[in-house]
Protein backbone atom coordinates (compact mmCIF):
# COMPACT_ATOMS: atom_id res chain seq x y z
CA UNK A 1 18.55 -18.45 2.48
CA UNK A 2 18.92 -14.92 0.51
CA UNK A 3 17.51 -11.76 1.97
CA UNK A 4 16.16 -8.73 -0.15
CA UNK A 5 15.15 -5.46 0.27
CA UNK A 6 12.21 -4.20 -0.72
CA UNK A 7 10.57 -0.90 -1.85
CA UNK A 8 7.26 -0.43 -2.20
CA UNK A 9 6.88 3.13 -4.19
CA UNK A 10 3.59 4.74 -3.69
CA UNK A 11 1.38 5.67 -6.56
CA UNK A 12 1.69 9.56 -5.55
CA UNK A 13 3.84 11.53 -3.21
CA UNK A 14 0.78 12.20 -1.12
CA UNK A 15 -0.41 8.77 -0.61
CA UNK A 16 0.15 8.21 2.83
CA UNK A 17 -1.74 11.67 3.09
CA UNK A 18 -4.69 11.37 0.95
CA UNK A 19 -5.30 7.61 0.53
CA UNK A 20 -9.16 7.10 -0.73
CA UNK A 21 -11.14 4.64 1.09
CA UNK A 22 -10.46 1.88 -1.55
CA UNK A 23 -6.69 2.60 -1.24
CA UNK A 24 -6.49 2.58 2.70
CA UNK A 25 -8.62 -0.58 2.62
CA UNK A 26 -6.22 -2.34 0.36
CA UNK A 27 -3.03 -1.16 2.09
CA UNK A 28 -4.49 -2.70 5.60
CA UNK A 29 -5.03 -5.77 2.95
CA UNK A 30 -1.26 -4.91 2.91
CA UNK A 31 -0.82 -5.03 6.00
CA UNK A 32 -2.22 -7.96 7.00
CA UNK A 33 -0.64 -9.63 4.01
CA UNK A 34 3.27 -9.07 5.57
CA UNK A 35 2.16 -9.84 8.81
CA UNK A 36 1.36 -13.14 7.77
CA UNK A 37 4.21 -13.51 6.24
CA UNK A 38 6.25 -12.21 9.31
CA UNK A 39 4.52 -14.67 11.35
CA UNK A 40 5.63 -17.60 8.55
CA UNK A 41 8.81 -16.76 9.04
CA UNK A 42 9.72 -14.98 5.42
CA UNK A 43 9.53 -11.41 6.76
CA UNK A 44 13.17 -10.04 8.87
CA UNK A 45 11.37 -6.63 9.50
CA UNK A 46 8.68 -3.96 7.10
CA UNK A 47 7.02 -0.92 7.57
CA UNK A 48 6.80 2.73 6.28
CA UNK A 49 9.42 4.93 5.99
CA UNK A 50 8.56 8.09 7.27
CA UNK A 51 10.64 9.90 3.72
CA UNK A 52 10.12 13.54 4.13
CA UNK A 53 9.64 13.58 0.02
CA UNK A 54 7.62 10.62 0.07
CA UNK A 55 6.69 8.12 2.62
CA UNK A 56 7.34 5.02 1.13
CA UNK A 57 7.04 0.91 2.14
CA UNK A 58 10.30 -1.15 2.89
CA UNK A 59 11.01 -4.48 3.85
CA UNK A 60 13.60 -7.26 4.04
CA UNK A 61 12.32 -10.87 3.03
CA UNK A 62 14.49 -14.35 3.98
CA UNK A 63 13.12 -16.61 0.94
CA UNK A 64 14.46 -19.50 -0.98
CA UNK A 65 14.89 -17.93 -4.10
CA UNK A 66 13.88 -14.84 -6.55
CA UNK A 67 10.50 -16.45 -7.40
CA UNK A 68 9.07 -17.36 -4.56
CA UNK A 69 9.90 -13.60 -3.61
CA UNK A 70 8.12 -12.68 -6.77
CA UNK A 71 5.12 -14.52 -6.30
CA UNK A 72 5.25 -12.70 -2.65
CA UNK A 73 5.08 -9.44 -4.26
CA UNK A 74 2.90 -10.52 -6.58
CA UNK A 75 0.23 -12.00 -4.35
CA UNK A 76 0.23 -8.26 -2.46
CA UNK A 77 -2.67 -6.68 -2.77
CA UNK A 78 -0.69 -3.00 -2.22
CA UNK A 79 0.93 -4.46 -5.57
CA UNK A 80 -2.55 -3.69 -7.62
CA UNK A 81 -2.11 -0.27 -6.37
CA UNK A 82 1.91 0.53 -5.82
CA UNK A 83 5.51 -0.73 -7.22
CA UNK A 84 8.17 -2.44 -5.87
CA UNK A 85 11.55 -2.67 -6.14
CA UNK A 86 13.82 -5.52 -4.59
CA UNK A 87 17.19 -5.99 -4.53
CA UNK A 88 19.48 -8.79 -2.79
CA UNK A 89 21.10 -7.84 0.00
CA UNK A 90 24.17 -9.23 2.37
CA UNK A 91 21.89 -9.11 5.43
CA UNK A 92 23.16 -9.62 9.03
CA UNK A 93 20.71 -11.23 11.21
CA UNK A 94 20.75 -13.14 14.50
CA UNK A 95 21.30 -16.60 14.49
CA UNK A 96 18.33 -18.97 14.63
C-alpha cells in the first residue's frame, strides 16, 4: 500500500503557543482522531514537530489510495482549523 507524508500547517506561527480554548479543544479532537487511526492500522507514526519557526503537525499514512487519504484529512477536525500538505513517499517500514 502507498505511504504519504503529511503536513499539517498551523493557522499562525504561534499556534502551538496561544491556541484559544476552541482551538486546543479541536486539536485534542485531532488527536484523538490519528490515534484512531494509528490503532486501525493507517497511521506509520504523527506528532508535532517541535520547528523553531513554527511548530507544525506531521505524519506518515499507509492507505490504499489518494482518496481514501483525502477523505482522512478531510474527516480531521484540525482540518476546519489548519492545512495540510501530503506528498507520496518511498517509505521503509518493518515488515508485517
Amino acid at each position: 500500500m502507498p505511504h504519504y507524508f503529511l503536513k499539517l500547517n498551523p493557522r499562525r506561527p504561534t499556534f502551538s503557543q496561544d491556541m484559544t480554548d476552541e482551538e486546543r479543544a479541536i486539536m485534542h479532537q485531532h488527536v484523538a482522531y490519528w490515534g484512531d487511526l494509528m490503532n486501525k492500522g493507517f497511521v506509520v507514526v504523527y506528532g508535532p514537530v517541535m520547528d523553531p519557526k513554527a511548530v507544525y503537525g506531521m505524519g506518515v499514512v499507509e492507505v490504499e489510495n489518494e482518496e481514501q487519504l483525502n477523505e482522512f484529512i478531510k474527516n480531521d477536525p484540525a482540518a476546519t482549523i489548519n492545512n495540510y500538505e501530503h506528498y507520496p513517499m518511498r517509505a521503509v517500514v518493518p515488515k508485517k
